[in-house]
N, C-alpha and C. Protein backbone atom coordinates (compact mmCIF):
# COMPACT_ATOMS: atom_id res chain seq x y z
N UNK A 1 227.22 147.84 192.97
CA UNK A 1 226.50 148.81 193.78
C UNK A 1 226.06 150.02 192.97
N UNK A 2 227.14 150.38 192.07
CA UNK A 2 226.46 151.72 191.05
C UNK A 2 224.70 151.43 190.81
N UNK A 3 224.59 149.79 189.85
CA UNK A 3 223.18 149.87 189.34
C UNK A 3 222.60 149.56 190.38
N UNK A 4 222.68 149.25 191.53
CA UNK A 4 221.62 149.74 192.86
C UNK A 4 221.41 151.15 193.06
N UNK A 5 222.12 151.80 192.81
CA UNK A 5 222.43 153.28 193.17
C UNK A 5 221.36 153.78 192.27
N UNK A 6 221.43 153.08 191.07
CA UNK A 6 221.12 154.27 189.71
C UNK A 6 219.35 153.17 190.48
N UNK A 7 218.74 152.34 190.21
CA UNK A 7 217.92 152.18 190.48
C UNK A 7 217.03 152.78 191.65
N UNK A 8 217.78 152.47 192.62
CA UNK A 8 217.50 153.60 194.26
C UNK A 8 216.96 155.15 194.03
N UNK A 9 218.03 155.45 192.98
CA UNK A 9 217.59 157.20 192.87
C UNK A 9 216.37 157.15 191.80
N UNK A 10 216.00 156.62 190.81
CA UNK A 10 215.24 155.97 189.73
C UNK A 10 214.15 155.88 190.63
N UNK A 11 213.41 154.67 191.97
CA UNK A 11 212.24 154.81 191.92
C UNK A 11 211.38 155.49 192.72
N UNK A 12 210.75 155.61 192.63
CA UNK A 12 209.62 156.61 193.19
C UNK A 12 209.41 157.11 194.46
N UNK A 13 209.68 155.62 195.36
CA UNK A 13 209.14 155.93 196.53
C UNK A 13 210.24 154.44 197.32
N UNK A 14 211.47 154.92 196.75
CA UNK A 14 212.35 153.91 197.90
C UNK A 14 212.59 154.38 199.35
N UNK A 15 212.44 153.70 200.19
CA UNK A 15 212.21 153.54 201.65
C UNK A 15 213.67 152.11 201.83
N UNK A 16 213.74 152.20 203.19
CA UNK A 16 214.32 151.10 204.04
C UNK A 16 216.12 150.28 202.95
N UNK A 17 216.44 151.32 202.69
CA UNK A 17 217.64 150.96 201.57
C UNK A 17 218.23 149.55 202.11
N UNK A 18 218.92 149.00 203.36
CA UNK A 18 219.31 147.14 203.46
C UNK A 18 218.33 146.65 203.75
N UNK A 19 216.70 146.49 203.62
CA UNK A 19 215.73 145.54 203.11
C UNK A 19 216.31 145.55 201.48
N UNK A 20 215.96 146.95 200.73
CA UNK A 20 215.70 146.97 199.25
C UNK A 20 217.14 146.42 198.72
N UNK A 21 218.45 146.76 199.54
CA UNK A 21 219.54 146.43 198.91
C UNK A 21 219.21 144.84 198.86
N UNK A 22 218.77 143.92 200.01
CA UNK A 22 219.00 142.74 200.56
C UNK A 22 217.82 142.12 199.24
N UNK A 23 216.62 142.55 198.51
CA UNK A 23 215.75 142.31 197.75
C UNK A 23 215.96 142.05 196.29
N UNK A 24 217.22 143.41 196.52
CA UNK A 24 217.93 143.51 194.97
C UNK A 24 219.20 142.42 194.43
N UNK A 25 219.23 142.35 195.80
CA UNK A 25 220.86 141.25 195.29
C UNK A 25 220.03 139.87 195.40
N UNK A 26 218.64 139.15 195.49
CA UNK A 26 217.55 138.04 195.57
C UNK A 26 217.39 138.61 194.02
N UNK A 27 216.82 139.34 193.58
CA UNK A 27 216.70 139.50 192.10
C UNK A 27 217.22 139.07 191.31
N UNK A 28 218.72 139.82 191.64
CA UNK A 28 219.84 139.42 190.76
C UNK A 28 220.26 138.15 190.81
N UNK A 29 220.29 137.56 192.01
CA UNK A 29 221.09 136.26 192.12
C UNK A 29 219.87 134.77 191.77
N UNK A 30 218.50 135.25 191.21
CA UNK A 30 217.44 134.24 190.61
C UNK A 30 217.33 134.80 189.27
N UNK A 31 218.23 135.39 188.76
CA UNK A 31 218.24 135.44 187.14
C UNK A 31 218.44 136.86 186.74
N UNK A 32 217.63 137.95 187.12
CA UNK A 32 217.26 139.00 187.05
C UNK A 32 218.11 139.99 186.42
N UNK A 33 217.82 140.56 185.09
CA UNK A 33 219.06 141.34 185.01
C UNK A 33 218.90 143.24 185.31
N UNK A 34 219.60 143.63 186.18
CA UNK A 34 219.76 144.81 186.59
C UNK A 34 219.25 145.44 185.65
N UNK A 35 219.26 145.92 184.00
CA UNK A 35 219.21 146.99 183.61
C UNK A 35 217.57 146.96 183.42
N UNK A 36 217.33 145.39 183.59
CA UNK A 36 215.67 145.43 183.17
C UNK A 36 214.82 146.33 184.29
N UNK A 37 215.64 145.69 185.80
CA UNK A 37 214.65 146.38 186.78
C UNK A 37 214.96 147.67 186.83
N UNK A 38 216.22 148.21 186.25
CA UNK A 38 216.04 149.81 186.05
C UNK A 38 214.70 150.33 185.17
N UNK A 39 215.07 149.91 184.20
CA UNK A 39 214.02 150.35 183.18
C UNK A 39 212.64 150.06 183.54
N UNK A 40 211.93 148.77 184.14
CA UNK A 40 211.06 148.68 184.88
C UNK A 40 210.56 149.88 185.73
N UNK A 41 211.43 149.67 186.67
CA UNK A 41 210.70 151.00 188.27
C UNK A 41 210.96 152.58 187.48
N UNK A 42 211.39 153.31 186.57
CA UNK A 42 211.70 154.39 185.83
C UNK A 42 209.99 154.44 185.03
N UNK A 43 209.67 152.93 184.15
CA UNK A 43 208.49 152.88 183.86
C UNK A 43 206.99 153.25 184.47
N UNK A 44 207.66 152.48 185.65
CA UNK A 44 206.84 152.50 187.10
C UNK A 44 206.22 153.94 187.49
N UNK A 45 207.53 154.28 187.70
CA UNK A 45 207.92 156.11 188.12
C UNK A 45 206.85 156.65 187.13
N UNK A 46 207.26 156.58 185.64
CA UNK A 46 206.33 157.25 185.11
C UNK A 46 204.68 156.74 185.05
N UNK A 47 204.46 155.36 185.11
CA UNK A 47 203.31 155.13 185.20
C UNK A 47 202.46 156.04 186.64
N UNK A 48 203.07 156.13 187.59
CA UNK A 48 202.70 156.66 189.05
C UNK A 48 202.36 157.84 188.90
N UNK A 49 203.37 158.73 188.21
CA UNK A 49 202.81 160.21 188.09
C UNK A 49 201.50 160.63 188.28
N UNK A 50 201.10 161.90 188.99
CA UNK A 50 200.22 162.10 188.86
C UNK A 50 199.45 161.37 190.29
N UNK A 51 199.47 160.47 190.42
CA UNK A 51 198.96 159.49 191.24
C UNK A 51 198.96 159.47 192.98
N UNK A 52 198.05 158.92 193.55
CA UNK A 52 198.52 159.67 194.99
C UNK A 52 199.68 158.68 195.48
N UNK A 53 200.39 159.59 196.32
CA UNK A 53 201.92 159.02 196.43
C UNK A 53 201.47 157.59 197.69
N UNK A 54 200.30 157.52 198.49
CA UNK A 54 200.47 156.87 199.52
C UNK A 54 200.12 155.38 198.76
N UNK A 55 199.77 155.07 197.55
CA UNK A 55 199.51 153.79 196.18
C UNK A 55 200.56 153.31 195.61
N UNK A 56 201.95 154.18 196.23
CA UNK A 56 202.97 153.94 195.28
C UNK A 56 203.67 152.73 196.27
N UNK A 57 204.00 151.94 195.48
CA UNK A 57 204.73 150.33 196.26
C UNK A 57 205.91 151.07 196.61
N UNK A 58 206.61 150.86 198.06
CA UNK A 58 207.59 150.75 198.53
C UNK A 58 208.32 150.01 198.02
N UNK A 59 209.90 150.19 197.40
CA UNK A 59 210.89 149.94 196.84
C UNK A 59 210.92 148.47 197.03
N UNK A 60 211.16 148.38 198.51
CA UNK A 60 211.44 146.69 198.64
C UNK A 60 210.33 145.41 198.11
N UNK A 61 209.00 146.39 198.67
CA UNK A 61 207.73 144.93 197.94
C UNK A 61 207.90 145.09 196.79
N UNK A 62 208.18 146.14 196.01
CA UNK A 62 208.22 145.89 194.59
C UNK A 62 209.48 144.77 194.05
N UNK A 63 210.22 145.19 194.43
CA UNK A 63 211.35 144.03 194.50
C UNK A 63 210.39 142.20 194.83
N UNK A 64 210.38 142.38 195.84
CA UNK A 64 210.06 141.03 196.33
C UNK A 64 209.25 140.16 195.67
N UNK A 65 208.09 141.44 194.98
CA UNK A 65 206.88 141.02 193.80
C UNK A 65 207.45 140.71 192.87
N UNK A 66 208.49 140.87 192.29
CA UNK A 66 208.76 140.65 190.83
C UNK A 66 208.36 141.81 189.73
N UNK A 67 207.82 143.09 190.44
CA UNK A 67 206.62 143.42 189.58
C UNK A 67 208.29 144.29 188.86
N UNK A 68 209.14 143.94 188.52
CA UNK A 68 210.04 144.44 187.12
C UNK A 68 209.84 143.81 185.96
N UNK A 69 208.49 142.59 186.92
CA UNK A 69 208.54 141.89 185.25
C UNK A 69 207.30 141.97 184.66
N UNK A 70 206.53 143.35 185.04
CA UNK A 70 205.23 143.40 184.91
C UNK A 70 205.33 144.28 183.04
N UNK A 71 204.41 144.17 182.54
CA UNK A 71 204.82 144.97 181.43
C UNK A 71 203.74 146.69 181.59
N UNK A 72 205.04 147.49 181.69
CA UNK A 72 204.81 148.63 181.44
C UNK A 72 204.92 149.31 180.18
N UNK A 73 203.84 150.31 179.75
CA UNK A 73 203.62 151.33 178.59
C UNK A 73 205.12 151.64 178.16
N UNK A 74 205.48 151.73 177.11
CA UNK A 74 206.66 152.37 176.63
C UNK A 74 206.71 153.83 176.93
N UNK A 75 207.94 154.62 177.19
CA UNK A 75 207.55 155.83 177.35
C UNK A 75 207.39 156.47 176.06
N UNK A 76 206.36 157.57 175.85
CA UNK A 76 206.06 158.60 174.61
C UNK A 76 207.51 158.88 173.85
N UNK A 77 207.34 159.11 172.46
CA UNK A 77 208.60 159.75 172.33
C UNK A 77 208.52 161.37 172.06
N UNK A 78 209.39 161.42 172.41
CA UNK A 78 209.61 163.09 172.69
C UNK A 78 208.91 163.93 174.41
N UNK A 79 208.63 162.78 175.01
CA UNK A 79 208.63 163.23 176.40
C UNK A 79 209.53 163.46 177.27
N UNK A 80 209.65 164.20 178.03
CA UNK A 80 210.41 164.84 178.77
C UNK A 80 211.19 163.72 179.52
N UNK A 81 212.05 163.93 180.50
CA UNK A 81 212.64 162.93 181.43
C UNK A 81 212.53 163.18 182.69
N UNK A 82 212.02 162.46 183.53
CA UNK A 82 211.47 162.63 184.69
C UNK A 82 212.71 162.66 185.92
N UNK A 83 212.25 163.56 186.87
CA UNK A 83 213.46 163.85 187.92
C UNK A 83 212.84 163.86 189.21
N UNK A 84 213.53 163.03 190.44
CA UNK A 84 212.66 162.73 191.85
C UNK A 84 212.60 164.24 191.99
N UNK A 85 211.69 164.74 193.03
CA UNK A 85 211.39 165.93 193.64
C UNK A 85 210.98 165.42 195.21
N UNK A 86 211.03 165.89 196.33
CA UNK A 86 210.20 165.80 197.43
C UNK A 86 208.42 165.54 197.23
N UNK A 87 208.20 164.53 196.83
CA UNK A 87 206.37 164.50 197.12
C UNK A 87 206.37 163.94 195.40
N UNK A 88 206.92 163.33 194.60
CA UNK A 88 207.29 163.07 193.63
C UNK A 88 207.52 163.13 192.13
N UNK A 89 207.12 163.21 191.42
CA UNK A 89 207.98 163.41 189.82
C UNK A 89 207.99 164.84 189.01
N UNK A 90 208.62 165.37 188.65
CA UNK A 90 208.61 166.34 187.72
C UNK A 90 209.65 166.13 186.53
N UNK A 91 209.25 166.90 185.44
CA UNK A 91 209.67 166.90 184.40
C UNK A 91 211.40 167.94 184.47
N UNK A 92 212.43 166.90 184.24
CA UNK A 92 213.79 167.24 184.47
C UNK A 92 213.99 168.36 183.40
N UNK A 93 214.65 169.65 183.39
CA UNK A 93 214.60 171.12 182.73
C UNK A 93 216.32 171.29 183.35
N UNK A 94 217.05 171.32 182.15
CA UNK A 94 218.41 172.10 182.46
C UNK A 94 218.29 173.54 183.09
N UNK A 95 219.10 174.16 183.87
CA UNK A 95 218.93 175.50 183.90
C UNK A 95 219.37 176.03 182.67
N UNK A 96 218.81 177.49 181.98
CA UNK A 96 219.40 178.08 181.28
C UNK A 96 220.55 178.89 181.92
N UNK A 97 220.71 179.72 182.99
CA UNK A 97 221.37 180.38 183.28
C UNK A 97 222.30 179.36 184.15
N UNK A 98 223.61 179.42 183.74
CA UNK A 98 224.97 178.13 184.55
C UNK A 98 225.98 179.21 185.35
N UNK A 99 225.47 180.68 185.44
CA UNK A 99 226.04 181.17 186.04
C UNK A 99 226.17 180.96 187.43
N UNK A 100 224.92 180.52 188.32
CA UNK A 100 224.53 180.08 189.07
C UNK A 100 225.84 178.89 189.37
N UNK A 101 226.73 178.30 188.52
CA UNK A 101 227.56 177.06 189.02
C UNK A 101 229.17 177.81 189.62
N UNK A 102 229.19 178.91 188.56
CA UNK A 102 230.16 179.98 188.65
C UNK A 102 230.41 180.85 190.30
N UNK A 103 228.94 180.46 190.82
CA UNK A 103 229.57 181.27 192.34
C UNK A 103 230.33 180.71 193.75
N UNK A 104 231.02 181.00 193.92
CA UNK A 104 231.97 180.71 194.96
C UNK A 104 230.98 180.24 196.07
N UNK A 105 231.55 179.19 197.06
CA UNK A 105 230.63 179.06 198.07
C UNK A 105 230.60 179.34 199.14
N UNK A 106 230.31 179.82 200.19
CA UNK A 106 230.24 180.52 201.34
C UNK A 106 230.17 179.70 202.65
């Protein structure tokens, strides 16, 4: 369940989690190996950027398509690492200031 997890948070535009869970364990159990379709939909993710979000395949048809076995662009090197946002991707930035972790919670 972790590499469902890590995939789930990974793509772009997952919807309907026991279709996509029920899609992912059909993957896995016709050969498929988990870390590929991570790396796949992350590819995905970054191929989408930019892009209008209502084009982006729902988690489960992408599953169902196979399309983890589509070949995507390598990512750049020295590009940033991409992080979900509401309405989708931005470029992941540590905070500088961790004081912010230091405050008590209310």
């Amino acid at each position: 369940m972790k590499l469902f997890g890590e995939f789930w948070l990974s793509y772009p535009k997952s919807r309907n989690k026991d279709a996509t869970l029920t899609a992912w364990r059909a993957a896995i159990a016709n050969g498929a190996d988990p870390r590929q379709i991570i790396a796949a939909a992350v590819a995905y993710a970054r191929e989408k950027q930019g892009e209008d979000f209502r084009y982006v395949k729902y988690s489960v048809n992408w599953l169902r398509e196979r399309r983890y076995d589509d070949d995507y662009a390598p990512e750049p090197a020295g590009r940033p690492q991409l992080r979900a946002v509401s309405g989708g991707w931005q470029p992941f930035k540590n905070p500088e200031n961790h004081d912010v972790y230091d405050e008590p919670l209310i």
